[in-house]
Protein backbone atom coordinates (compact mmCIF):
# COMPACT_ATOMS: atom_id res chain seq x y z
CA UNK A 1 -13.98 -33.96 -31.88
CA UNK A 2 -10.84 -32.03 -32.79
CA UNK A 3 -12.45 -31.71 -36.43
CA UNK A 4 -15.52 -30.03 -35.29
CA UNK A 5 -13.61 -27.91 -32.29
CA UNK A 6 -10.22 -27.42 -33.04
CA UNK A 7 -7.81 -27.41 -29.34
CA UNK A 8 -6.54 -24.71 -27.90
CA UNK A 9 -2.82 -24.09 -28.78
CA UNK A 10 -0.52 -23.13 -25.57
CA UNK A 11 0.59 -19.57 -26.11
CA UNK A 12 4.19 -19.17 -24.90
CA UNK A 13 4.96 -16.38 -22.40
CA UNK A 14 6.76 -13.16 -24.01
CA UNK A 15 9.83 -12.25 -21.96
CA UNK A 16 11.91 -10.27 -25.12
CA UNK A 17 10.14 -7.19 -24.77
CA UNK A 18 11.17 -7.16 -20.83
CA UNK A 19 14.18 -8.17 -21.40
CA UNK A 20 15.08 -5.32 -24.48
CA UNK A 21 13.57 -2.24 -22.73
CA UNK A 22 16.20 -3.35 -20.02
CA UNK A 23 18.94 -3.65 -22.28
CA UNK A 24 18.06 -0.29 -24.18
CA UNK A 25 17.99 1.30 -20.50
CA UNK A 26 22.15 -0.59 -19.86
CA UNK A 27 22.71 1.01 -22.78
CA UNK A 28 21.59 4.46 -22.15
CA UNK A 29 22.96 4.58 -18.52
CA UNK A 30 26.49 3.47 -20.77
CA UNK A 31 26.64 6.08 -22.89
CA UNK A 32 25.12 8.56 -20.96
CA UNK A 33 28.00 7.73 -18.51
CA UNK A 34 30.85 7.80 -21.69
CA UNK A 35 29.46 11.73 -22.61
CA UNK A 36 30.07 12.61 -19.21
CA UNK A 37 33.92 11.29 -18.72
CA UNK A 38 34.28 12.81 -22.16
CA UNK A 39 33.34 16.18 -20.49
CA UNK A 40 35.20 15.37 -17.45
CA UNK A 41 38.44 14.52 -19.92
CA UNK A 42 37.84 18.02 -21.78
CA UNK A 43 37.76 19.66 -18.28
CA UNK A 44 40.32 18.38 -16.53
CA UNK A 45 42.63 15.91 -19.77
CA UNK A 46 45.31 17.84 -19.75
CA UNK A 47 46.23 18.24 -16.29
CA UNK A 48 45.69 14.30 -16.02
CA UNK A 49 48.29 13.59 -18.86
CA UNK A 50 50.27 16.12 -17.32
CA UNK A 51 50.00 14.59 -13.78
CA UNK A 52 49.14 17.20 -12.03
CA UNK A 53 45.27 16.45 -10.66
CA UNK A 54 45.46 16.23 -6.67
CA UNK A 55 44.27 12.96 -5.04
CA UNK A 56 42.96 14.97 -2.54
CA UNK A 57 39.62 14.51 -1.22
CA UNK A 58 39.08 18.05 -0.84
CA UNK A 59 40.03 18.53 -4.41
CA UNK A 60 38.00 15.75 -5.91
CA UNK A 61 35.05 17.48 -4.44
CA UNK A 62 35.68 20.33 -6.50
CA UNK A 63 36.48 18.86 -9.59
CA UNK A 64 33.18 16.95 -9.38
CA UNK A 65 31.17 20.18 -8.50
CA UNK A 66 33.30 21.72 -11.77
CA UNK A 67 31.94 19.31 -13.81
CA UNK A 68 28.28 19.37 -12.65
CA UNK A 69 28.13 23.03 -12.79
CA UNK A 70 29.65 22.57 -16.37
CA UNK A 71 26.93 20.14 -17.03
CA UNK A 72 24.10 22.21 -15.53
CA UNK A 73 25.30 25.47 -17.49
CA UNK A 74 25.28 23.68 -20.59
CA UNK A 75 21.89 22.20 -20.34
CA UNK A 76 23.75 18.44 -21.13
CA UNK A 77 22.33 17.40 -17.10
CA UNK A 78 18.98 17.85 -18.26
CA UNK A 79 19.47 16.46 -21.44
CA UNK A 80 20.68 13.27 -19.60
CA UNK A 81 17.81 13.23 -16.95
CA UNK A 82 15.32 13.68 -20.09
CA UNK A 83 16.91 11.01 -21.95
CA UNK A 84 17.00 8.56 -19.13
CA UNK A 85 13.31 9.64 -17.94
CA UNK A 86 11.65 7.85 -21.21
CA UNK A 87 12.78 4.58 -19.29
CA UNK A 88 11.73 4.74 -16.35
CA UNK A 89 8.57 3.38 -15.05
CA UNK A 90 7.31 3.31 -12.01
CA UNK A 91 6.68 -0.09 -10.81
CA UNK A 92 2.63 -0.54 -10.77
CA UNK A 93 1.07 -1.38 -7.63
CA UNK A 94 0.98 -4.58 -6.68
CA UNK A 95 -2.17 -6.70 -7.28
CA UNK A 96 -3.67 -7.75 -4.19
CA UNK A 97 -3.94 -11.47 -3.88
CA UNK A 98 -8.18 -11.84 -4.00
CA UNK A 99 -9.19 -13.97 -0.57
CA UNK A 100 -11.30 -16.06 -2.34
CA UNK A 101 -10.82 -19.37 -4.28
CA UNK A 102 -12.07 -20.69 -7.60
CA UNK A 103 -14.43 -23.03 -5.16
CA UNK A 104 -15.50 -19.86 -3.39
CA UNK A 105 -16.45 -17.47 -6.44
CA UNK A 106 -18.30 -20.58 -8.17
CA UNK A 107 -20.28 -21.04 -5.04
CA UNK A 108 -21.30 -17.73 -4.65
CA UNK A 109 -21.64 -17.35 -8.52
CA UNK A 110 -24.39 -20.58 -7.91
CA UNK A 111 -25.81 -18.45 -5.08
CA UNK A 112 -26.33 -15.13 -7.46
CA UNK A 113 -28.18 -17.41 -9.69
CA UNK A 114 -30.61 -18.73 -7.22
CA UNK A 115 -31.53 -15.06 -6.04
CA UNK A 116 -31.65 -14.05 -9.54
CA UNK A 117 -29.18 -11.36 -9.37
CA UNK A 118 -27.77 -12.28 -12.55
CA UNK A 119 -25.35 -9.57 -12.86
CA UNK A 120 -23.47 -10.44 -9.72
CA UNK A 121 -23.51 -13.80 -11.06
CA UNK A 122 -21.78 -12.71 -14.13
CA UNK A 123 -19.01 -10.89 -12.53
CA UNK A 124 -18.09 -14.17 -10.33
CA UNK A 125 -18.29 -16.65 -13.21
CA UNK A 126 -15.70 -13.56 -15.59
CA UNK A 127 -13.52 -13.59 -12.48
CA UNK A 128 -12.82 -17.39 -12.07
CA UNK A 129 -12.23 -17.24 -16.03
CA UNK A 130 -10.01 -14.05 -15.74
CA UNK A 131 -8.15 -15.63 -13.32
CA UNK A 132 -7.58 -19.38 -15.73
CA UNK A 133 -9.42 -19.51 -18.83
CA UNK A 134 -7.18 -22.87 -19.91
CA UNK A 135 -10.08 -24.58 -16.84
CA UNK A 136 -12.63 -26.13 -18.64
CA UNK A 137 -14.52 -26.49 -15.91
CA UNK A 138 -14.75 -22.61 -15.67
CA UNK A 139 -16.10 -22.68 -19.36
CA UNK A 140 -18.53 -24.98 -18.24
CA UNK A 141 -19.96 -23.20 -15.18
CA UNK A 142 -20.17 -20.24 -17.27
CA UNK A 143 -22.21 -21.85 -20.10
CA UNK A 144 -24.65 -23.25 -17.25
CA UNK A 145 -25.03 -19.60 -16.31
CA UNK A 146 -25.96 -19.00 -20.18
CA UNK A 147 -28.24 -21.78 -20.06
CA UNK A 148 -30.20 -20.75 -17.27
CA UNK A 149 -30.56 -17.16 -19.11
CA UNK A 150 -31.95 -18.74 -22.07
CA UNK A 151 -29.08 -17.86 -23.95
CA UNK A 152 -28.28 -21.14 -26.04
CA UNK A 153 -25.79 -19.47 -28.46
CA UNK A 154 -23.48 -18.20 -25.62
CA UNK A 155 -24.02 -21.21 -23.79
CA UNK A 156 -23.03 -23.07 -27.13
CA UNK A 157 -19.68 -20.36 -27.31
CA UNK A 158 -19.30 -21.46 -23.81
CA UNK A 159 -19.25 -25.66 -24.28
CA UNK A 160 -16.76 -25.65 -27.34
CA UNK A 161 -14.36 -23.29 -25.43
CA UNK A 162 -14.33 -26.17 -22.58
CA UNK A 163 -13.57 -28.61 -25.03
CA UNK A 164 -11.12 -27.04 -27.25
CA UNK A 165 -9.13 -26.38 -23.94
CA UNK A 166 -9.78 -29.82 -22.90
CA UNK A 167 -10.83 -32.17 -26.08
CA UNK A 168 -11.98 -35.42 -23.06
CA UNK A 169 -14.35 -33.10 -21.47
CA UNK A 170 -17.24 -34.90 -21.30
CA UNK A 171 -19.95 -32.19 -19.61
CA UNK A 172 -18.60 -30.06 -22.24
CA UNK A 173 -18.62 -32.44 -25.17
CA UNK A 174 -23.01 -33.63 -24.20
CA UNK A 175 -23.59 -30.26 -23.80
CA UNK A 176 -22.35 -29.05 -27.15
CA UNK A 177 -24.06 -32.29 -28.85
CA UNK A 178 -27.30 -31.36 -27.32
CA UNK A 179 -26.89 -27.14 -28.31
């Protein structure tokens, strides 16, 4: 069998490009963050060295409204907040769980068939596969939905994708003998 339909290799889930754009984003924030105590150090260096910057609260406010005035003037802020925008993403809405279960779409996919509404029938049978195409049994269903539209070479497509994800499927493996 595995000479005629070769299996289905497992595909291994990608986390690196997840994980890099988060790095590259550390690494922004970093030296974002070092260009702005080197302005802060240009501003106020020499009275650090020399001791005499106030602890005050009062005059910590100011120094920081110094420095993002400075920063504003220049057009460095928005040079920051455009850097930094090319990384952020907003989160995508989440996908809403569907209420229905494989069980439930085949049985209403079996139900389009019998009233001939063929269309509806296909959208069931692409959801249960969208949602695990590694279930030959999906593969299968779907290739009975071929067969009853006369259509013998997706049917066929159908059977050998139920056995290459599953080479001991036996539905899978008459039906392809017979196509």
């Amino acid at each position: 069998i595995a000479e005629m339909i070769s299996p289905r290799p497992l595909f291994p889930r990608r986390t690196s490009g997840a994980e890099k754009a988060v790095t590259d984003y550390h690494n922004q924030i970093i030296s974002v963050a070092r260009i702005i105590m080197d302005e802060y150090q240009e501003m106020f260096g020499r009275k650090l060295i020399e001791g005499k910057l106030s602890h005050d609260y009062q005059d910590q406010e100011e120094r920081k409204h110094k420095l993002i005035f400075e920063l504003n003037t220049s057009g460095k802020y928005f040079a920051f907040k455009e850097q930094l925008k090319m990384f952020h993403v907003d989160p995508p809405d989440p996908i809403p769980e569907s209420f229905l279960s494989s069980a439930q779409l085949k049985h209403f996919a079996k139900e389009a068939e019998a009233n001939k509404n063929f269309e509806i029938a296909n959208k069931y049978h692409l959801e249960r596969l969208a949602r695990d195409k590694l279930n030959p049994e999906h593969w299968f269903d779907y290739g009975t939905y071929y067969l009853l539209l006369n259509d013998y070479v997706k049917a066929d497509e159908c059977f050998r994708e139920a056995v290459a994800v599953n080479q001991e499927h036996i539905s899978g493996l008459i039906l392809c003998g017979i196509l």
